[in-house]
PDB file of N, CA and C in Angstrom:
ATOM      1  N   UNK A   1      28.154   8.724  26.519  1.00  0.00           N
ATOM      2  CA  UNK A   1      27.784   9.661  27.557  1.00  0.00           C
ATOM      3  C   UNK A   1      26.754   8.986  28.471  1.00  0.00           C
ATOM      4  N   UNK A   2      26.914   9.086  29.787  1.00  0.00           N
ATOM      5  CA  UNK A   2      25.871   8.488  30.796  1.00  0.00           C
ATOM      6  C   UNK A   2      24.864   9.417  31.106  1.00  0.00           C
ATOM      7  N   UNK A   3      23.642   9.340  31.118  1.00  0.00           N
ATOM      8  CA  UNK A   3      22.963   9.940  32.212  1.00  0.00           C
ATOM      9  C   UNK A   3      23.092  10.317  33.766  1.00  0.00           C
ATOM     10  N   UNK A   4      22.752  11.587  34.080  1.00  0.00           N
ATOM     11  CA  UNK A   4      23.068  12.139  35.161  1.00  0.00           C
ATOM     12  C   UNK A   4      22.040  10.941  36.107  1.00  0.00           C
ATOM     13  N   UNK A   5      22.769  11.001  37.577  1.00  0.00           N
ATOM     14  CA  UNK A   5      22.760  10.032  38.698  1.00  0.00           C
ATOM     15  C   UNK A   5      21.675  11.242  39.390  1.00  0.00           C
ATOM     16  N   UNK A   6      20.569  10.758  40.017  1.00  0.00           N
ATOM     17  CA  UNK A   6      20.160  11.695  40.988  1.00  0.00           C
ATOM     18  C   UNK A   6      19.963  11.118  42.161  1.00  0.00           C
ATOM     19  N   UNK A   7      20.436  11.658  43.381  1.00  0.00           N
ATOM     20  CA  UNK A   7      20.316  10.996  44.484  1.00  0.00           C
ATOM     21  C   UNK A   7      19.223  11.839  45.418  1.00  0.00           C
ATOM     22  N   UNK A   8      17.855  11.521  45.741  1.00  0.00           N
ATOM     23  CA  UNK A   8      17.274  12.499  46.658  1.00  0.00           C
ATOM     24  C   UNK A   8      17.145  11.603  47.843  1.00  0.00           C
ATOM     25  N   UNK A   9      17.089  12.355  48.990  1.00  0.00           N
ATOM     26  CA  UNK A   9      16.328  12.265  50.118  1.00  0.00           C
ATOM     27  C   UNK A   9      15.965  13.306  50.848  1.00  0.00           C
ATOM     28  N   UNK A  10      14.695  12.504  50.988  1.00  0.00           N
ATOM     29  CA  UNK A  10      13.175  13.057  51.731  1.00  0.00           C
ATOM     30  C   UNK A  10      13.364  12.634  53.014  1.00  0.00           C
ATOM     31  N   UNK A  11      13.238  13.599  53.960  1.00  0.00           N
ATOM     32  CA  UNK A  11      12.458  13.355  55.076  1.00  0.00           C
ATOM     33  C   UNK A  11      11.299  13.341  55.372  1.00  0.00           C
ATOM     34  N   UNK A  12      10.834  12.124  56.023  1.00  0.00           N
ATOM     35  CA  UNK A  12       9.289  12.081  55.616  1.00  0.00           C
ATOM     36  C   UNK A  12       8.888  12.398  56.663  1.00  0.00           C
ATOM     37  N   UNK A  13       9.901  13.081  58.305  1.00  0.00           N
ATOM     38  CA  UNK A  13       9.383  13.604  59.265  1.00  0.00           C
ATOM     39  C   UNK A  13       8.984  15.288  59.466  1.00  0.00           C
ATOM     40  N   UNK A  14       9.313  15.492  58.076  1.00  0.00           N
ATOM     41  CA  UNK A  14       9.375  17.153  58.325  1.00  0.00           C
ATOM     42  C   UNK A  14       7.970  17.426  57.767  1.00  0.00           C
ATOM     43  N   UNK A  15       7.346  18.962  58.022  1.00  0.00           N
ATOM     44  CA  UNK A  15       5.933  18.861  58.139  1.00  0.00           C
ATOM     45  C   UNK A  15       5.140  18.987  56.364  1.00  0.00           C
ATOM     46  N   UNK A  16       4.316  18.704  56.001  1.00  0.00           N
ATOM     47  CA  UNK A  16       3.697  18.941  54.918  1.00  0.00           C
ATOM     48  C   UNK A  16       4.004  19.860  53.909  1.00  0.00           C
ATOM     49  N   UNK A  17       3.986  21.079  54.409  1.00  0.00           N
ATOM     50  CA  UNK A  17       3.801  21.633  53.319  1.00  0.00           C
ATOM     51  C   UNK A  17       5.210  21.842  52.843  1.00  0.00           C
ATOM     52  N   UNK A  18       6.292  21.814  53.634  1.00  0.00           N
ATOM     53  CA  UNK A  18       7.975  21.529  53.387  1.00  0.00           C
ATOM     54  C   UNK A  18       7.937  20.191  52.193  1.00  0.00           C
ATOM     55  N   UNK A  19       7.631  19.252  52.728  1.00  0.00           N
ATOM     56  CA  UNK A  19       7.638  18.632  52.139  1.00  0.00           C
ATOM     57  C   UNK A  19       6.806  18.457  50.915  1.00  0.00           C
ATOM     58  N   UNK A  20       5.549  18.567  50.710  1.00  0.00           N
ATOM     59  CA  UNK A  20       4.908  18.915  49.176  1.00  0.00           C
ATOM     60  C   UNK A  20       5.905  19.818  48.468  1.00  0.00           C
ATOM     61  N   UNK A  21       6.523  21.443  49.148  1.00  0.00           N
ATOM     62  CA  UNK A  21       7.231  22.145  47.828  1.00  0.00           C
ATOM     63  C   UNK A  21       8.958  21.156  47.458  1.00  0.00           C
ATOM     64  N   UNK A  22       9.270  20.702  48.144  1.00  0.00           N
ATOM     65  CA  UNK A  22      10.436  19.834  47.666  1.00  0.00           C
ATOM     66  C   UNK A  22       9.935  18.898  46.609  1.00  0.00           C
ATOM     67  N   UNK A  23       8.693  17.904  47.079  1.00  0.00           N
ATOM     68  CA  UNK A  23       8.165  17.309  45.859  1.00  0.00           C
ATOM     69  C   UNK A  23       8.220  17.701  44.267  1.00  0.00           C
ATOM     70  N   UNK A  24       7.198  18.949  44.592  1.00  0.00           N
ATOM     71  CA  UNK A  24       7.371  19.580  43.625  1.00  0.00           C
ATOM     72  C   UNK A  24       8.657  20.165  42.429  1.00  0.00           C
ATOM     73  N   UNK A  25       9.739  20.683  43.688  1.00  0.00           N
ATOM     74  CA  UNK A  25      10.691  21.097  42.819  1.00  0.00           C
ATOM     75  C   UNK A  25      11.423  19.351  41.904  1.00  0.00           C
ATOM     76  N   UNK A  26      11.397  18.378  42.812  1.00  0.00           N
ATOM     77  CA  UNK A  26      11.924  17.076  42.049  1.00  0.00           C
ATOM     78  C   UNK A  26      11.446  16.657  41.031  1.00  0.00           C
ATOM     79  N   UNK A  27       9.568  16.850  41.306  1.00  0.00           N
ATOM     80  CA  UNK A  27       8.918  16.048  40.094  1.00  0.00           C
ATOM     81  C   UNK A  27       8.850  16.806  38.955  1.00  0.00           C
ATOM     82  N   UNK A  28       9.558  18.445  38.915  1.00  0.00           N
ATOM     83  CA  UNK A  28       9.860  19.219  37.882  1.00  0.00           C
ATOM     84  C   UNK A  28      11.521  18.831  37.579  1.00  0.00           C
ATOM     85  N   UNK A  29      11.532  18.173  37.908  1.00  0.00           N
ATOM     86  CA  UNK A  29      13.428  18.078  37.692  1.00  0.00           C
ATOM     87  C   UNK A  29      13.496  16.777  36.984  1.00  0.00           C
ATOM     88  N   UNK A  30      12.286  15.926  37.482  1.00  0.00           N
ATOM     89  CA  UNK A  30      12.542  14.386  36.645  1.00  0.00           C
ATOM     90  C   UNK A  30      11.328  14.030  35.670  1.00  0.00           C
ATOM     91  N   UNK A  31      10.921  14.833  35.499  1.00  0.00           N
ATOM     92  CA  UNK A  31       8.947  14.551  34.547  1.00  0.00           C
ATOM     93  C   UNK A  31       9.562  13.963  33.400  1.00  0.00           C
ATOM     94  N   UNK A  32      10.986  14.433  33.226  1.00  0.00           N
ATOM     95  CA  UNK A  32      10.678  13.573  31.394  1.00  0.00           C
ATOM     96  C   UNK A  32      11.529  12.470  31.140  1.00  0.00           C
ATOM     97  N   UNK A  33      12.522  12.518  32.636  1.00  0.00           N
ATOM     98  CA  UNK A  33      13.096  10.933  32.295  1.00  0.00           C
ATOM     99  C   UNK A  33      12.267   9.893  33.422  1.00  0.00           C
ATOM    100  N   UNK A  34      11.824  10.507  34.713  1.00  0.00           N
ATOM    101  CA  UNK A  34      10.828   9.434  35.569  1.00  0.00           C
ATOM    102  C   UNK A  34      12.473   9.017  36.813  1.00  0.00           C
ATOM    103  N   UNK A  35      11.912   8.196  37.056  1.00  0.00           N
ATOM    104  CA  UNK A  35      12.738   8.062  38.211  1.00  0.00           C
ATOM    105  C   UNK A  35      12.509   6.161  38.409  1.00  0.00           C
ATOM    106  N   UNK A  36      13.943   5.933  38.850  1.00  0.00           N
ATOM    107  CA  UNK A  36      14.806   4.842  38.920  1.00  0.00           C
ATOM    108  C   UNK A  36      14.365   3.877  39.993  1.00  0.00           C
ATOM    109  N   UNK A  37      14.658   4.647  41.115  1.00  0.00           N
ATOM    110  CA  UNK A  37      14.445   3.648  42.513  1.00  0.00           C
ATOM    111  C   UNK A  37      13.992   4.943  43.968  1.00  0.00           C
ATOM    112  N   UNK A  38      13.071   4.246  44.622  1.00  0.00           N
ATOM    113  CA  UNK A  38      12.437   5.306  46.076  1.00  0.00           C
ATOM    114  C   UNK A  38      12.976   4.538  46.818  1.00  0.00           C
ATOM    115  N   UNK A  39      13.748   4.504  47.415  1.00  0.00           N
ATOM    116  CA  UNK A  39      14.099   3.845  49.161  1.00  0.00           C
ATOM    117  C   UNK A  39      13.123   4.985  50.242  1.00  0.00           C
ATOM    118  N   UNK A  40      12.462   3.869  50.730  1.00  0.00           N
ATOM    119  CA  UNK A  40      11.546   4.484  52.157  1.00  0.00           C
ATOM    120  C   UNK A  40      12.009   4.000  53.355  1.00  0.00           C
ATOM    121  N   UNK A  41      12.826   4.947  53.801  1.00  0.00           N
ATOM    122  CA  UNK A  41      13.775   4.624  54.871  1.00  0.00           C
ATOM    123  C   UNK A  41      13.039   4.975  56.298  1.00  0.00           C
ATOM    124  N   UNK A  42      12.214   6.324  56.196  1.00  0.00           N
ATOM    125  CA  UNK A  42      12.202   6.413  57.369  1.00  0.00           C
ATOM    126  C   UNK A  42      11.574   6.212  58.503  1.00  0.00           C
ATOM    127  N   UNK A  43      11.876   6.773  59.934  1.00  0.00           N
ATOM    128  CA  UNK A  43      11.181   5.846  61.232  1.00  0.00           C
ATOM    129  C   UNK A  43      11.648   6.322  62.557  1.00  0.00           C
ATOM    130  N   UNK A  44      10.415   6.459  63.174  1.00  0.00           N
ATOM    131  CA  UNK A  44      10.844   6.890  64.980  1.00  0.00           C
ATOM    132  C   UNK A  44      10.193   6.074  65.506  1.00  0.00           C
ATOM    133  N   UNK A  45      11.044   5.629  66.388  1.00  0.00           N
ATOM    134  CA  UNK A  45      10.640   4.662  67.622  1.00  0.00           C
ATOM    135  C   UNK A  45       9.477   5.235  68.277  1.00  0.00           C
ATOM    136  N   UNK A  46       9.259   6.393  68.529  1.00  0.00           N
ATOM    137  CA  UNK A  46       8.473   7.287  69.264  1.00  0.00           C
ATOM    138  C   UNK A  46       8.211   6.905  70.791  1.00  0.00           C
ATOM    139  N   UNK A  47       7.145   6.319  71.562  1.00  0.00           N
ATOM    140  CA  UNK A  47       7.372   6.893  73.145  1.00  0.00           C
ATOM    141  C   UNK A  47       7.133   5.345  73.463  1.00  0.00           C
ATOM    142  N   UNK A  48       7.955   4.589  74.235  1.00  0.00           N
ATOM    143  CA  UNK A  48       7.696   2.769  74.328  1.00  0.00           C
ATOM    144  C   UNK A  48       7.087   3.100  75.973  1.00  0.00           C
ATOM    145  N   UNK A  49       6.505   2.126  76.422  1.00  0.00           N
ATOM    146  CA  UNK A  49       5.928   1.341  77.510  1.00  0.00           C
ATOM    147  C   UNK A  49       4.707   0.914  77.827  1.00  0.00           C
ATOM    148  N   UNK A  50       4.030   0.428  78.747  1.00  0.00           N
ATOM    149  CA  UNK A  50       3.235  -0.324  78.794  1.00  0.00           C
ATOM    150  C   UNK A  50       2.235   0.398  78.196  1.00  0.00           C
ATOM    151  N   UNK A  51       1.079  -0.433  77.351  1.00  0.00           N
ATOM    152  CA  UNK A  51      -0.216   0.239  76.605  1.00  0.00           C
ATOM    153  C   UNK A  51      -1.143   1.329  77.463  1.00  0.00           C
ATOM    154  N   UNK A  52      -1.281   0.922  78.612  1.00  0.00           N
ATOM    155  CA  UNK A  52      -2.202   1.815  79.417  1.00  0.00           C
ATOM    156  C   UNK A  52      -0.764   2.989  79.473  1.00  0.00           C
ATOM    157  N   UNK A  53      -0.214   3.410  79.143  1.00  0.00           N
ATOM    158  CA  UNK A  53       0.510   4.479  79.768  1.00  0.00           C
ATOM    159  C   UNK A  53       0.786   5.340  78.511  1.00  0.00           C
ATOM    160  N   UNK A  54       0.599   4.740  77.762  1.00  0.00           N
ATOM    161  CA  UNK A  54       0.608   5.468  76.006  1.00  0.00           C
ATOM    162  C   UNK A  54      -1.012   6.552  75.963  1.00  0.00           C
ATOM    163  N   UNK A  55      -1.193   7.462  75.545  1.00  0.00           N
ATOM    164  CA  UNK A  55      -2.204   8.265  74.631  1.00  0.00           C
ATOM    165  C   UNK A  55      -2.151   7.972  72.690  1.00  0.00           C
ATOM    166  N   UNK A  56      -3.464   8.294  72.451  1.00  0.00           N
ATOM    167  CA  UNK A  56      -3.504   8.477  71.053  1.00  0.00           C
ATOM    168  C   UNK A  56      -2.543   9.142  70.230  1.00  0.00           C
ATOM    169  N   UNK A  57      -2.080  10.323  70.913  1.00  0.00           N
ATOM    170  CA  UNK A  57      -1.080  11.084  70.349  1.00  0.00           C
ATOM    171  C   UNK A  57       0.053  10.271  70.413  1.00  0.00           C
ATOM    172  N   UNK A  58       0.517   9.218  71.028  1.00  0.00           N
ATOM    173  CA  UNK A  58       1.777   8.893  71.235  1.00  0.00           C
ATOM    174  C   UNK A  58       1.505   8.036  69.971  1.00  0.00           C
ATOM    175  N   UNK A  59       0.371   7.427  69.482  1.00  0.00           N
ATOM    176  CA  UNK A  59       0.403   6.566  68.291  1.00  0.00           C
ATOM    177  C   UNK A  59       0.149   7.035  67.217  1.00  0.00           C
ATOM    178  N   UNK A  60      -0.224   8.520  67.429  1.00  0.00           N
ATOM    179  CA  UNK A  60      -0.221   9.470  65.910  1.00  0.00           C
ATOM    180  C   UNK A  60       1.073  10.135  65.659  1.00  0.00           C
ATOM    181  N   UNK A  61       1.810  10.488  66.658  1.00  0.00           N
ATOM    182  CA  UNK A  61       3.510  10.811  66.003  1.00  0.00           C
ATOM    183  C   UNK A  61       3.884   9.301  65.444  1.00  0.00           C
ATOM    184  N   UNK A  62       3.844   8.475  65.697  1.00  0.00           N
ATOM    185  CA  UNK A  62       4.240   6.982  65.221  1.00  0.00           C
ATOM    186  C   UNK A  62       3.874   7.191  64.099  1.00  0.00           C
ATOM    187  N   UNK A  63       2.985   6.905  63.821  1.00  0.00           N
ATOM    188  CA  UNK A  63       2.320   6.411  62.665  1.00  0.00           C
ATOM    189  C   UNK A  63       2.626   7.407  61.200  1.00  0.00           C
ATOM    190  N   UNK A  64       2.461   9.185  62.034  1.00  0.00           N
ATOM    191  CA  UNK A  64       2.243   9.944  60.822  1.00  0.00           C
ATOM    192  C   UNK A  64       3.825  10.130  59.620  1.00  0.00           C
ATOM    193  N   UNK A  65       4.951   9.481  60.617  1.00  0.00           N
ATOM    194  CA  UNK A  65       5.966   9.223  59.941  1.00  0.00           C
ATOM    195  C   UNK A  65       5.942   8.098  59.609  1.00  0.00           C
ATOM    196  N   UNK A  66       6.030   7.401  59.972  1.00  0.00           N
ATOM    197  CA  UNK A  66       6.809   5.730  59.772  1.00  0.00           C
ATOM    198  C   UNK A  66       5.568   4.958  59.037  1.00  0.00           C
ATOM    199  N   UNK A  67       4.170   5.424  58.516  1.00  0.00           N
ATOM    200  CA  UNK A  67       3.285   4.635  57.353  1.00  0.00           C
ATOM    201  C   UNK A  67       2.878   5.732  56.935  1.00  0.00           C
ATOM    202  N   UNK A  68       2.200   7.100  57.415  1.00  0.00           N
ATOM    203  CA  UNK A  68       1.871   7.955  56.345  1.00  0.00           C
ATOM    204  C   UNK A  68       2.850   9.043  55.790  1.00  0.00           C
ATOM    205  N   UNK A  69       4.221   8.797  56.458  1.00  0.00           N
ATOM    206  CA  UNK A  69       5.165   9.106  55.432  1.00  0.00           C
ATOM    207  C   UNK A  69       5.127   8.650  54.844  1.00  0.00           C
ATOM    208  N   UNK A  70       5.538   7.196  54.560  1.00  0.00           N
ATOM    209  CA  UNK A  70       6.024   6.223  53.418  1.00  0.00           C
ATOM    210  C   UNK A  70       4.569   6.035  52.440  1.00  0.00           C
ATOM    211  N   UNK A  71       3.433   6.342  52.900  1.00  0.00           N
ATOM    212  CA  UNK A  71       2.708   6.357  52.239  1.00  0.00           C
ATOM    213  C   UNK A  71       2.070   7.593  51.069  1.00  0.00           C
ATOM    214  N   UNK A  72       2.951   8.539  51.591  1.00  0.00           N
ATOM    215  CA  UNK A  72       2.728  10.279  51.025  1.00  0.00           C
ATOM    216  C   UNK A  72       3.561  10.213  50.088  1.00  0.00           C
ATOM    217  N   UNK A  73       4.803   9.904  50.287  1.00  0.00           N
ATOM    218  CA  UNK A  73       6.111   9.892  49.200  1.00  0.00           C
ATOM    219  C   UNK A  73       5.761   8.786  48.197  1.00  0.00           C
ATOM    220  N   UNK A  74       5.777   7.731  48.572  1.00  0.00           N
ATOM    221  CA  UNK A  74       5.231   6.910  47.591  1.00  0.00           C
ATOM    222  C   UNK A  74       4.479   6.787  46.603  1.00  0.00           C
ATOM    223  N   UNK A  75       3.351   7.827  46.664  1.00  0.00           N
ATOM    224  CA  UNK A  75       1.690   8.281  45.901  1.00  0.00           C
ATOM    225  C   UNK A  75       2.572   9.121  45.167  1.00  0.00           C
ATOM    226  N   UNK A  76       3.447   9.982  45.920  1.00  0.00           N
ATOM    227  CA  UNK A  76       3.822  11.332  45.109  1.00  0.00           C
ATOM    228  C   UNK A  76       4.420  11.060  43.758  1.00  0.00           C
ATOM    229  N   UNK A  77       5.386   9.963  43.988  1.00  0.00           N
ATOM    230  CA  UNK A  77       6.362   9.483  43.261  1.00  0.00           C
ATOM    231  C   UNK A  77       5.833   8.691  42.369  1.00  0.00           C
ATOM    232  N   UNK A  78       4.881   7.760  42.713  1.00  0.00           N
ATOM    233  CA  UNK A  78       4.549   6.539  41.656  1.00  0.00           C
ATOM    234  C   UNK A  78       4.159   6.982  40.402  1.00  0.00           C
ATOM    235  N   UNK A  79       3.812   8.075  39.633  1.00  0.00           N
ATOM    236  CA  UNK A  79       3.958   8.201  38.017  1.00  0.00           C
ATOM    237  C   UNK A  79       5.153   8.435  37.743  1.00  0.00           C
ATOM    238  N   UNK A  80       6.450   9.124  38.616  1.00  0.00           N
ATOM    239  CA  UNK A  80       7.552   9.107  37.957  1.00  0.00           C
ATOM    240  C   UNK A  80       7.889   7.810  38.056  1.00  0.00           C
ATOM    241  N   UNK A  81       7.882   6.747  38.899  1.00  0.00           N
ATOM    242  CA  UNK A  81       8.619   5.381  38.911  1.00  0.00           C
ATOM    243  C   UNK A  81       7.804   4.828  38.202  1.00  0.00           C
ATOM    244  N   UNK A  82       6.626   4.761  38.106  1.00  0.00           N
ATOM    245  CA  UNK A  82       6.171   3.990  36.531  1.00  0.00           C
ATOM    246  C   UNK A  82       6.578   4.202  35.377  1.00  0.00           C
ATOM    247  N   UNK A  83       6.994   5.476  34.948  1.00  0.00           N
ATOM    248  CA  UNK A  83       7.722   6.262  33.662  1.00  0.00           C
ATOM    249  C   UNK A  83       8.963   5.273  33.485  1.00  0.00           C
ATOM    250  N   UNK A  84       9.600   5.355  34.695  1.00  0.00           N
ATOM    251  CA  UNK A  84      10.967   4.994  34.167  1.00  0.00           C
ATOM    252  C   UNK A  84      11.066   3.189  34.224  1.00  0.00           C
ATOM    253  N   UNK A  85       9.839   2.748  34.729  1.00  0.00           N
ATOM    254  CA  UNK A  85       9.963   1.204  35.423  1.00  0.00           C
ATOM    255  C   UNK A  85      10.662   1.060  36.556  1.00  0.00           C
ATOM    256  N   UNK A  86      10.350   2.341  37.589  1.00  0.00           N
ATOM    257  CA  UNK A  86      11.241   2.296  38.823  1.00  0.00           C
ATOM    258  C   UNK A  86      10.840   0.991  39.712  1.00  0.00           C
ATOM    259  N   UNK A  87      11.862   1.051  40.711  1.00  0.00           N
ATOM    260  CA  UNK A  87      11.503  -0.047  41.765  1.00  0.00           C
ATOM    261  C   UNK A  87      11.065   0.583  43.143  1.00  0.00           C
ATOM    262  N   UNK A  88      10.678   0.393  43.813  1.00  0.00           N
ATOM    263  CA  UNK A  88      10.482   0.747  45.459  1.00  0.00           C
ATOM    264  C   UNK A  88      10.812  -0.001  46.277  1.00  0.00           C
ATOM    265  N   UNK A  89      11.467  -0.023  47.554  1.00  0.00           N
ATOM    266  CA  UNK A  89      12.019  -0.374  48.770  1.00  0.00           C
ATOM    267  C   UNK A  89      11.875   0.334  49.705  1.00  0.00           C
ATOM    268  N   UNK A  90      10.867  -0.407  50.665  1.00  0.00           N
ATOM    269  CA  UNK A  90      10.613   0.014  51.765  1.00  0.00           C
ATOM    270  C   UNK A  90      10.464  -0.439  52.825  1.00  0.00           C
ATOM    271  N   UNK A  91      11.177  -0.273  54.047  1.00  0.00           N
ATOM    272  CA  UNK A  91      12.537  -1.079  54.904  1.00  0.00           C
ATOM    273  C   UNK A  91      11.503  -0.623  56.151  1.00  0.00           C
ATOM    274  N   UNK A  92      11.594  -1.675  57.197  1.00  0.00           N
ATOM    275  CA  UNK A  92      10.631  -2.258  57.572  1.00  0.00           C
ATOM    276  C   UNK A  92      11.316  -2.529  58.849  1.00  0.00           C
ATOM    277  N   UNK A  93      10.583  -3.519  59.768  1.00  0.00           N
ATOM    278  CA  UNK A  93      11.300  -3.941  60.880  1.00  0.00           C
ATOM    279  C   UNK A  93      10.545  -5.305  61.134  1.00  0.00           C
ATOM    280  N   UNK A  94      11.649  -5.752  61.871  1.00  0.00           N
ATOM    281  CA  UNK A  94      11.017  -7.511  62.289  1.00  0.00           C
ATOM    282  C   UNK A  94       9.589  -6.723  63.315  1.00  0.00           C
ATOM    283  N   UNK A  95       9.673  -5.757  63.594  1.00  0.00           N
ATOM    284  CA  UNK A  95       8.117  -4.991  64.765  1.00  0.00           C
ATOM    285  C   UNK A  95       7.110  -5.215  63.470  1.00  0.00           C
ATOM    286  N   UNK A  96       7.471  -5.214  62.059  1.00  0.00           N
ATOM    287  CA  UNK A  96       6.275  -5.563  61.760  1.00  0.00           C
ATOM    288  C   UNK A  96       5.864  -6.794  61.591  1.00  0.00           C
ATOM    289  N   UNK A  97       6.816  -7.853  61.679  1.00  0.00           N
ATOM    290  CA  UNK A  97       5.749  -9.249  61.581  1.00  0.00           C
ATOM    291  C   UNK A  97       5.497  -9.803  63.147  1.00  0.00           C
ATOM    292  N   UNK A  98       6.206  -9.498  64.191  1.00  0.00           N
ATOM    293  CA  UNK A  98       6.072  -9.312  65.746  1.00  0.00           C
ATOM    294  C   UNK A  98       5.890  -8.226  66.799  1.00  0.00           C
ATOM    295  N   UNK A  99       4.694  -8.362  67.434  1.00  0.00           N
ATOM    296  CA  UNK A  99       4.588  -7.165  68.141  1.00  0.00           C
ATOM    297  C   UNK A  99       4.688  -7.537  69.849  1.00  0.00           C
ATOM    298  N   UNK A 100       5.259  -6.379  70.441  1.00  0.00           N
ATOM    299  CA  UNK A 100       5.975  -6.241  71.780  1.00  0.00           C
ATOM    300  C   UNK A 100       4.940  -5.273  72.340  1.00  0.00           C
ATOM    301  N   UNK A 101       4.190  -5.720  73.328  1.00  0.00           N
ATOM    302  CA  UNK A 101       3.606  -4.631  74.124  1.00  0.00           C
ATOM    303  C   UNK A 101       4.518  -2.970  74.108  1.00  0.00           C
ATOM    304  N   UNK A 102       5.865  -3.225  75.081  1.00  0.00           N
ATOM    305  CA  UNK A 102       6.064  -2.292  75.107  1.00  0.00           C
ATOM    306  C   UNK A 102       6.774  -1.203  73.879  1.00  0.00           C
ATOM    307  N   UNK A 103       6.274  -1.535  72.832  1.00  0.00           N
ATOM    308  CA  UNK A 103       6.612  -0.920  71.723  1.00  0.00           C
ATOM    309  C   UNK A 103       5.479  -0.673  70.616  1.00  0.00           C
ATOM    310  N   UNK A 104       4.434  -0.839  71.424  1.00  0.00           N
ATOM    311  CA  UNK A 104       3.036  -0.647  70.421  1.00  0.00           C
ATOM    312  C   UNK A 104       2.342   0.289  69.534  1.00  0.00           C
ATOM    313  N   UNK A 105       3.403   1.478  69.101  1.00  0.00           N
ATOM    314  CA  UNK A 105       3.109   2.240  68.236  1.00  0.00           C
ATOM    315  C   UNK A 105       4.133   1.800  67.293  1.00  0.00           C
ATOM    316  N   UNK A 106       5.298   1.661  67.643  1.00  0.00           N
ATOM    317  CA  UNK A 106       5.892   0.893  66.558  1.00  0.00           C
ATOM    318  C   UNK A 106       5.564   0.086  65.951  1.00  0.00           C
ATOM    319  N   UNK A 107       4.993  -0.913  66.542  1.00  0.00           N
ATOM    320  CA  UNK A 107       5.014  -2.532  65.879  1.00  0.00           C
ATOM    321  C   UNK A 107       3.955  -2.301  65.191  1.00  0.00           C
ATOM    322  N   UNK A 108       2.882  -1.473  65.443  1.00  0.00           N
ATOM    323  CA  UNK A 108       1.926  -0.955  64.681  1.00  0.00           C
ATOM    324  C   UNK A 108       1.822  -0.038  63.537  1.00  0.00           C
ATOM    325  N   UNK A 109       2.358   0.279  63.634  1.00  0.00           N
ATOM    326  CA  UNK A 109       3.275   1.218  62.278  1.00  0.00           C
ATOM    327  C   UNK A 109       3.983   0.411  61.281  1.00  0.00           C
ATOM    328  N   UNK A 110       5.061  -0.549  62.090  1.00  0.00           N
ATOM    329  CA  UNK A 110       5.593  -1.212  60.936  1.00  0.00           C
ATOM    330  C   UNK A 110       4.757  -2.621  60.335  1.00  0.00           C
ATOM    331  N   UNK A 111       3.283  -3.035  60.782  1.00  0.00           N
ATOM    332  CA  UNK A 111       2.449  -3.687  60.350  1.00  0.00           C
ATOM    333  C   UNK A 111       1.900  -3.116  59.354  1.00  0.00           C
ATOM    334  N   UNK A 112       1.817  -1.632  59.543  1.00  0.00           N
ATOM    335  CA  UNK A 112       1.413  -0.721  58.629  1.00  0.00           C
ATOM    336  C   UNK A 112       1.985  -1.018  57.319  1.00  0.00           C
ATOM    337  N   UNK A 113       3.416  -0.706  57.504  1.00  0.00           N
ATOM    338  CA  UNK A 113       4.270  -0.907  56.234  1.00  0.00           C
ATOM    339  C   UNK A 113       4.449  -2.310  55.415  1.00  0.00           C
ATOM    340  N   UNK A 114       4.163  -3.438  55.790  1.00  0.00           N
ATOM    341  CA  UNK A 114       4.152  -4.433  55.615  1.00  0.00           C
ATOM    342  C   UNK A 114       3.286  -4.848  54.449  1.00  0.00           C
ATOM    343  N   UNK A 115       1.741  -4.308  55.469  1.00  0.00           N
ATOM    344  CA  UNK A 115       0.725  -4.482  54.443  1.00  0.00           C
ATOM    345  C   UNK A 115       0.596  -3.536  53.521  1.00  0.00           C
ATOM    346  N   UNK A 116       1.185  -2.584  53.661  1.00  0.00           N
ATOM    347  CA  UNK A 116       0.805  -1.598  52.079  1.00  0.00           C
ATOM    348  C   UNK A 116       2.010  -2.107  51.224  1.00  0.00           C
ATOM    349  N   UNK A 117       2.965  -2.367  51.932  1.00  0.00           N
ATOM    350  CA  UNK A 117       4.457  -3.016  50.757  1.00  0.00           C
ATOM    351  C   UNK A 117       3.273  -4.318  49.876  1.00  0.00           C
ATOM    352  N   UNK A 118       2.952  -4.985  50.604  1.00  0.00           N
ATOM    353  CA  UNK A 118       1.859  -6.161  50.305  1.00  0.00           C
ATOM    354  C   UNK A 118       1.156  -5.682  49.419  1.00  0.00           C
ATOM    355  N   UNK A 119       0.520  -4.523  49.386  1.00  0.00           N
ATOM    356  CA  UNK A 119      -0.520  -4.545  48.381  1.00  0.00           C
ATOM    357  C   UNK A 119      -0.330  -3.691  47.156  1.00  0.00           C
ATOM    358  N   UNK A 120       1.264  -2.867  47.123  1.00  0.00           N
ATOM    359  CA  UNK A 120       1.146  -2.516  46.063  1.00  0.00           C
ATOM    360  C   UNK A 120       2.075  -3.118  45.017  1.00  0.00           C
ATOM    361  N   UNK A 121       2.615  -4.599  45.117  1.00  0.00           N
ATOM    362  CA  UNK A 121       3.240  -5.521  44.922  1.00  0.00           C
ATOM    363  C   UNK A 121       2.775  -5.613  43.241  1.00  0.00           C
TER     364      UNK A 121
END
């Protein structure tokens, strides 16, 4: 007999507290076998052109998906993927080892992801 397959995905653009009660219902669904593998997929381009023409806000929709998503799900998850000896993958863009003016919330975001992939290695 095999063990049941679970496939989730999270959107890590939808707002907080949506997302904490989904947490919840999963990490009650997997507490006693733990969990396998997190793919951190997600990412918005959000608003491109020249730096003077960007606001703060244009680099806080960036960011609050594309590193403190991947950084929310990840925390959430890491005692179930330690349980089971899970793996993590979290998918990235060449914007994070090169950055383009006119894409500077991106490339900044995915520098983001780079270095936290980096440090929890």
């Amino acid at each position: 007999m095999t063990s049941p397959i679970y496939i989730i995905v999270i959107l890590s653009h939808v707002n907080a507290a949506l997302r904490r009660h989904s947490f919840i219902e999963i990490f009650v669904t997997l507490l006693y076998k733990g969990l396998w593998g997190l793919l951190n997929n997600a990412g918005i381009s959000g608003y491109k052109g020249p730096v003077e023409w960007l606001i703060r806000d244009d680099y806080k929709t960036v960011l609050n998906v594309n590193l403190h998503g991947l950084i929310d799900v990840t925390v959430t998850f890491l005692p179930l993927l330690k349980k089971a000896k899970g793996r993590i993958v979290n998918m990235s863009s060449v914007y994070g080892r090169i950055a383009v003016a006119e894409a500077a919330p991106y490339a900044i975001s995915k520098h983001g992801v780079e270095a936290y992939s980096d440090s929890i290695r």
